[in-house]
C-alpha atoms as a PDB file:
ATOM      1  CA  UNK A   1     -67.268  45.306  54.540  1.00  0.00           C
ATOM      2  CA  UNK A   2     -64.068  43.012  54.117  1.00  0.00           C
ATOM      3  CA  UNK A   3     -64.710  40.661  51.544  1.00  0.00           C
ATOM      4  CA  UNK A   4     -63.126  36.994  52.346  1.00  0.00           C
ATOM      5  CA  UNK A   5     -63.125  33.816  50.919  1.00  0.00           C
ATOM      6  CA  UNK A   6     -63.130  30.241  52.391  1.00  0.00           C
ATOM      7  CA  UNK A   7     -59.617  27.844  51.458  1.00  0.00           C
ATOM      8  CA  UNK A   8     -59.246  24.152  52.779  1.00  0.00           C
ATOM      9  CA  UNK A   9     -55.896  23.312  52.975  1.00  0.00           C
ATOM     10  CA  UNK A  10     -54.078  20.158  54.793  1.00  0.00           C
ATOM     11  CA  UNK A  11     -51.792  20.528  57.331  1.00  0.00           C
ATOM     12  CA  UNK A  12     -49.611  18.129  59.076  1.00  0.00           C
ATOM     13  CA  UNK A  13     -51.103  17.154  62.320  1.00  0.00           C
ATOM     14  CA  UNK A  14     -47.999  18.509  64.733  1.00  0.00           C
ATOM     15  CA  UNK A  15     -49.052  21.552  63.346  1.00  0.00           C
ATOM     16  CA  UNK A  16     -51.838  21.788  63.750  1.00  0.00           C
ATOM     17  CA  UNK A  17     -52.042  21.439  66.805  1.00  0.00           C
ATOM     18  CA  UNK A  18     -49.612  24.248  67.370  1.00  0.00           C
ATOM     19  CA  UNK A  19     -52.212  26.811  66.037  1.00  0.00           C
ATOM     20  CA  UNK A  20     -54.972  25.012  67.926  1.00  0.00           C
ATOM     21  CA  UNK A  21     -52.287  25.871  71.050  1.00  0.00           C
ATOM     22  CA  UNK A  22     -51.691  29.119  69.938  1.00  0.00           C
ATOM     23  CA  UNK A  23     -55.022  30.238  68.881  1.00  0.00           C
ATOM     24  CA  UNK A  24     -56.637  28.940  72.001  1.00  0.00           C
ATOM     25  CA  UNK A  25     -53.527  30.834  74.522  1.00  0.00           C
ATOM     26  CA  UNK A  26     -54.635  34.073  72.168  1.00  0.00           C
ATOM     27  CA  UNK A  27     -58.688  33.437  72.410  1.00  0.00           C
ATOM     28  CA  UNK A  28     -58.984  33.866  68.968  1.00  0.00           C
ATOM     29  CA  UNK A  29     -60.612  31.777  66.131  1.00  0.00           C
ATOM     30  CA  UNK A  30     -58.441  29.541  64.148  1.00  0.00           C
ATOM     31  CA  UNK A  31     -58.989  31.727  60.698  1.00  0.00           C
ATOM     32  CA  UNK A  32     -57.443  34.661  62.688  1.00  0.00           C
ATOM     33  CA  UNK A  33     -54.649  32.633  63.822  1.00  0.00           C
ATOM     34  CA  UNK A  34     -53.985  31.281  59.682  1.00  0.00           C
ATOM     35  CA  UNK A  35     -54.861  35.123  58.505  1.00  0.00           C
ATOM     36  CA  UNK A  36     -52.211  36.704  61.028  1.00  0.00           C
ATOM     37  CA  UNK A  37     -49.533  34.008  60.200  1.00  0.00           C
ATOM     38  CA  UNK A  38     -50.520  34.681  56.021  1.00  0.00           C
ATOM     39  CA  UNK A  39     -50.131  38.426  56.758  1.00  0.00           C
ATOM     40  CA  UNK A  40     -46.872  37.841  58.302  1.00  0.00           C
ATOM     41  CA  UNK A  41     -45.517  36.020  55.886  1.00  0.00           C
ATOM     42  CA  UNK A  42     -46.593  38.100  53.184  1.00  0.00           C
ATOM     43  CA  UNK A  43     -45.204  41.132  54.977  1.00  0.00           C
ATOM     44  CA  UNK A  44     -42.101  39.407  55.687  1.00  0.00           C
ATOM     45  CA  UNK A  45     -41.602  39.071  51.664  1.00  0.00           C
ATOM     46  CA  UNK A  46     -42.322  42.470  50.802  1.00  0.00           C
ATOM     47  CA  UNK A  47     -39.766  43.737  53.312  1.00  0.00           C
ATOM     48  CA  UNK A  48     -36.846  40.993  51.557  1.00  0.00           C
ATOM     49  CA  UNK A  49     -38.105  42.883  48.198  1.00  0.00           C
ATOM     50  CA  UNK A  50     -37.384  45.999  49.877  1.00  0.00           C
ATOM     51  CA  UNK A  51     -33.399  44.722  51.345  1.00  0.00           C
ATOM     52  CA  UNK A  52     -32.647  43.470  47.778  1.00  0.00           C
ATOM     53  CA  UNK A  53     -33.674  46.909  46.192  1.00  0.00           C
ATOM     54  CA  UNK A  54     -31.912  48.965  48.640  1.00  0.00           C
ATOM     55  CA  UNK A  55     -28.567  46.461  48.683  1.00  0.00           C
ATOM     56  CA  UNK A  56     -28.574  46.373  44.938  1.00  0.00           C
ATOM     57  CA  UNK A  57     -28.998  50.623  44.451  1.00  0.00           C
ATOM     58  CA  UNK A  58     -25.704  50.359  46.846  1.00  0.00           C
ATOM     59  CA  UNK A  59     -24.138  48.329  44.791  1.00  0.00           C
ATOM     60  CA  UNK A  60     -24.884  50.328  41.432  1.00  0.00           C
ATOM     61  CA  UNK A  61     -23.796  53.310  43.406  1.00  0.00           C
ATOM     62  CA  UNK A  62     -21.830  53.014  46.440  1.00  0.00           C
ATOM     63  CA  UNK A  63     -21.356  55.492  49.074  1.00  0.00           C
ATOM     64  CA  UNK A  64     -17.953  57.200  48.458  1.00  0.00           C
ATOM     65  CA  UNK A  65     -15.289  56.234  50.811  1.00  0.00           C
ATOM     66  CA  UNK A  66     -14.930  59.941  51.680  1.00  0.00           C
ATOM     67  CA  UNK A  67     -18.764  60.277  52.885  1.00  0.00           C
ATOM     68  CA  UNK A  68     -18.089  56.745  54.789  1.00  0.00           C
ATOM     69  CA  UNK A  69     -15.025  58.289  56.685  1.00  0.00           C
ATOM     70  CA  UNK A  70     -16.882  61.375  57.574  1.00  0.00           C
ATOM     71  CA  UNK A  71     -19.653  59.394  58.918  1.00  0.00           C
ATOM     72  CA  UNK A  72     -17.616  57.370  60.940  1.00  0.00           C
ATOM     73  CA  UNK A  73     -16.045  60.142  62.127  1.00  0.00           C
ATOM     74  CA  UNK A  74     -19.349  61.885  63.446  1.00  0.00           C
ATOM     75  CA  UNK A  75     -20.263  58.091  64.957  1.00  0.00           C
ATOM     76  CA  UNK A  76     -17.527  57.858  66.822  1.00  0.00           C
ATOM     77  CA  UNK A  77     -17.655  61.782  68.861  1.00  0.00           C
ATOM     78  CA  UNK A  78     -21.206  60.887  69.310  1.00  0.00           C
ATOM     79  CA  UNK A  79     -20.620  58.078  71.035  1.00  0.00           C
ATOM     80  CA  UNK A  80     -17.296  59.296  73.083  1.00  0.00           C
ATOM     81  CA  UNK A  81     -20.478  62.601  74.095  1.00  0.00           C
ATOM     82  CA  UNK A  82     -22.534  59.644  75.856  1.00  0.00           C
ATOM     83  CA  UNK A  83     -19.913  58.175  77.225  1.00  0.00           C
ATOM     84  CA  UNK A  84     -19.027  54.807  75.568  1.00  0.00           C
ATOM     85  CA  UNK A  85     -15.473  54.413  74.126  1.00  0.00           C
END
């Protein structure tokens, strides 16, 4: 069983009632509405950690220019072989 636990937390009216809106257009309960949003957000961070990790091993090691032209190179027929120019 998922084990929960109860937070009170103060909102400012307008939005609240923008999850009451959304929460009532959805059917759901309002603690599904505030656990979908958290889960977002908290998603939505990991993936930034992710970016940053991935940018900054490209920046300790590039690609080298010669692996970018060839790559290009292969872009470029595929798209002329469906047509776009």
């Amino acid at each position: 069983m998922l084990r929960t636990t109860k937070v009170a937390i103060s909102l400012p009216k307008d939005d609240f009632k923008r999850i009451e809106e959304i929460r009532n257009e959805l059917g759901v309960q309002r603690s599904a509405v505030i656990d979908m949003a958290i889960r977002f957000w908290l998603k939505s961070i990991e993936e930034e950690k992710m970016i940053r990790q991935y940018e900054e091993g490209y920046k300790k090691k590039p690609e080298p220019l010669k692996e970018i032209r060839a790559m290009e190179e292969v872009s470029a027929e595929a798209f002329q072989e469906e047509g776009w120019k």
